[in-house]
Protein backbone atom coordinates (compact mmCIF):
# COMPACT_ATOMS: atom_id res chain seq x y z
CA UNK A 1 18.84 -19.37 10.72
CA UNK A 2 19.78 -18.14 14.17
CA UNK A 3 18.44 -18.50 17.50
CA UNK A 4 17.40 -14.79 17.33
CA UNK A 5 15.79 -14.65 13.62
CA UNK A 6 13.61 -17.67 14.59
CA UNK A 7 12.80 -15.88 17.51
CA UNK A 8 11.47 -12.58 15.51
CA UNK A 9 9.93 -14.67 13.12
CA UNK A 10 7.96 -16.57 15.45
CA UNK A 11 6.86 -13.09 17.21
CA UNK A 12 5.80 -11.90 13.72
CA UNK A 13 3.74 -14.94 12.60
CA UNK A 14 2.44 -15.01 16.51
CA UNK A 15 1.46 -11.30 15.91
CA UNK A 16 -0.25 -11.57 12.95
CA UNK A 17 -1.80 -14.98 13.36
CA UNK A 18 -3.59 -13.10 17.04
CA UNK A 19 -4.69 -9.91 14.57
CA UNK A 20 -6.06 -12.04 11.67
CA UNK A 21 -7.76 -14.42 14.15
CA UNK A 22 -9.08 -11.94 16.38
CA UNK A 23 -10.90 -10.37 13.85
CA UNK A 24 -12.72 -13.61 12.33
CA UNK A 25 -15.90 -13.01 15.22
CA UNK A 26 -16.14 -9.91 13.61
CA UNK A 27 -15.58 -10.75 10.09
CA UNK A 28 -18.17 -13.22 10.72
CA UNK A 29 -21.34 -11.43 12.36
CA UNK A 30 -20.38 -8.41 10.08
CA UNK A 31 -22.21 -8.08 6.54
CA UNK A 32 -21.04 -6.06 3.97
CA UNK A 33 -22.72 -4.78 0.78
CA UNK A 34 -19.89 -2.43 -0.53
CA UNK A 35 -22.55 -1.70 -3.90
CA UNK A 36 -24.58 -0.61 -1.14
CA UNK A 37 -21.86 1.25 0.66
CA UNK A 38 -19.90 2.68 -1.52
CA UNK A 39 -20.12 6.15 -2.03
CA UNK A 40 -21.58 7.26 -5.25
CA UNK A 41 -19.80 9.79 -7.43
CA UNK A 42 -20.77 13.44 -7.86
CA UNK A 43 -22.30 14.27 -11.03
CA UNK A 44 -19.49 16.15 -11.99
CA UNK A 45 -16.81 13.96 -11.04
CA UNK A 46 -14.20 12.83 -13.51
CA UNK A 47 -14.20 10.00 -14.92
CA UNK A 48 -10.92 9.19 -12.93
CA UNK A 49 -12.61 9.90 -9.87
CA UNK A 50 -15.74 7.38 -10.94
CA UNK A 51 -13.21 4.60 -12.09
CA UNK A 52 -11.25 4.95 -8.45
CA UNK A 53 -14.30 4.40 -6.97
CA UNK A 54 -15.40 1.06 -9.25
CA UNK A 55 -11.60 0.12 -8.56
CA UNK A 56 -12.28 0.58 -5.13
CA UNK A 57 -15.38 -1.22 -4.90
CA UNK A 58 -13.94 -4.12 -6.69
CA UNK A 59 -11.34 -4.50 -4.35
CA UNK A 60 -13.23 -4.19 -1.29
CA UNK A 61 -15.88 -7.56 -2.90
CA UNK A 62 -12.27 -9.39 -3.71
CA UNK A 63 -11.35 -9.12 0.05
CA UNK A 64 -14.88 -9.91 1.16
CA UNK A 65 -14.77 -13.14 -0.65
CA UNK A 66 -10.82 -14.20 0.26
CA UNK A 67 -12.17 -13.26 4.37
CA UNK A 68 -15.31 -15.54 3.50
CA UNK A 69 -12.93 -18.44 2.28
CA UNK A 70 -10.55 -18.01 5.09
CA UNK A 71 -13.45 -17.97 7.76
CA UNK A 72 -14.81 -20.92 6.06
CA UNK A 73 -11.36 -23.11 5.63
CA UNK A 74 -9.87 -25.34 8.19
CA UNK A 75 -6.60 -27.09 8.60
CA UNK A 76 -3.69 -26.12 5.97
CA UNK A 77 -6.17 -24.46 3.85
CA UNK A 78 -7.11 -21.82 6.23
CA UNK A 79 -3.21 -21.14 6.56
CA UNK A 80 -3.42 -20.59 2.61
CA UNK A 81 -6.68 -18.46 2.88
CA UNK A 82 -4.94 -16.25 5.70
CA UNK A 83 -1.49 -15.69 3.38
CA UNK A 84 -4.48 -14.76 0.50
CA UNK A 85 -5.61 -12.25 2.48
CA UNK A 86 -2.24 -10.57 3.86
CA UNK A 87 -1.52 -10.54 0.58
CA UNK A 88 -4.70 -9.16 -0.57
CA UNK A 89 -4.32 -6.41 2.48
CA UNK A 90 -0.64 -5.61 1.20
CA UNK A 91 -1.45 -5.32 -2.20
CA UNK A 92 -4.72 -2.95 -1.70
CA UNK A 93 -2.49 -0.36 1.15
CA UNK A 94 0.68 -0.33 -1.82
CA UNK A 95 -2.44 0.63 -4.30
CA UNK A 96 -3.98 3.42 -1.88
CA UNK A 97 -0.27 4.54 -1.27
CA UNK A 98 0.82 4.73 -4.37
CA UNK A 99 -2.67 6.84 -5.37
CA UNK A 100 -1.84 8.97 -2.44
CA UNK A 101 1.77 9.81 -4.18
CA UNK A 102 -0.04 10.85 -7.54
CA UNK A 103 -2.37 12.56 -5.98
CA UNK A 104 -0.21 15.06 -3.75
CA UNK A 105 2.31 15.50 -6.42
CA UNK A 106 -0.31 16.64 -8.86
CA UNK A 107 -1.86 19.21 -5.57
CA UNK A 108 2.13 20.20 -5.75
CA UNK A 109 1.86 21.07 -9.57
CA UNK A 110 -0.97 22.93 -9.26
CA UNK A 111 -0.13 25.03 -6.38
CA UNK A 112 0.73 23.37 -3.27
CA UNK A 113 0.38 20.12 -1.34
CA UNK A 114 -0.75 18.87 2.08
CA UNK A 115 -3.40 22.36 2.39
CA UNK A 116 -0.33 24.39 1.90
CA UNK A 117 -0.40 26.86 0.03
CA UNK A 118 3.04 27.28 -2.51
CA UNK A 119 5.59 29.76 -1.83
């Protein structure tokens, strides 16, 4: 490993050990009740639509409880909580992005994408 890749790593793990850590006041004095929160389906919705929003809720109580464990762990453990959470964080943004993907190609199949209106 060079000079210069240890140097980028150590900028990256300095980078995100000052954003994860900076948020644990907050993380702490902030309660969340997503079942609470989360916003209920229109009568009408799809059954899609209600399922994205259990997914969604799910997720959201997962990451609750691997922030709770990291707040809570010290020493080599808390390093372990804080890689459960990246993790956790990366996995949950591929999901939304991915979901974002489906849903503008199917606005693109039926008649244009991004408010656009097809050609």
């Amino acid at each position: 490993m060079t000079a210069i890749t240890r140097a980028r790593s150590f900028v990256l793990a300095a980078a995100l050990a000052g954003t994860v850590w900076g948020t644990i006041p907050l993380a702490q004095t902030v309660g969340h009740d997503h079942a609470a929160q989360a916003p209920q389906s229109a009568p009408g919705a799809s059954t899609a639509h209600q399922k994205m929003m259990a997914d969604k809720a799910a997720a959201d109580r997962t990451l609750d409880d691997l922030v709770l464990r990291m707040n809570t762990a010290t020493g080599t453990a808390k390093v372990d909580a804080i890689a459960a959470v990246v993790n956790e964080l990366v996995a949950t943004h591929k999901r939304m992005g991915d979901m974002m993907k489906m849903d503008e190609a199917m606005k693109e199949k039926m008649g244009g994408g991004m408010g656009m209106p097809k050609k």
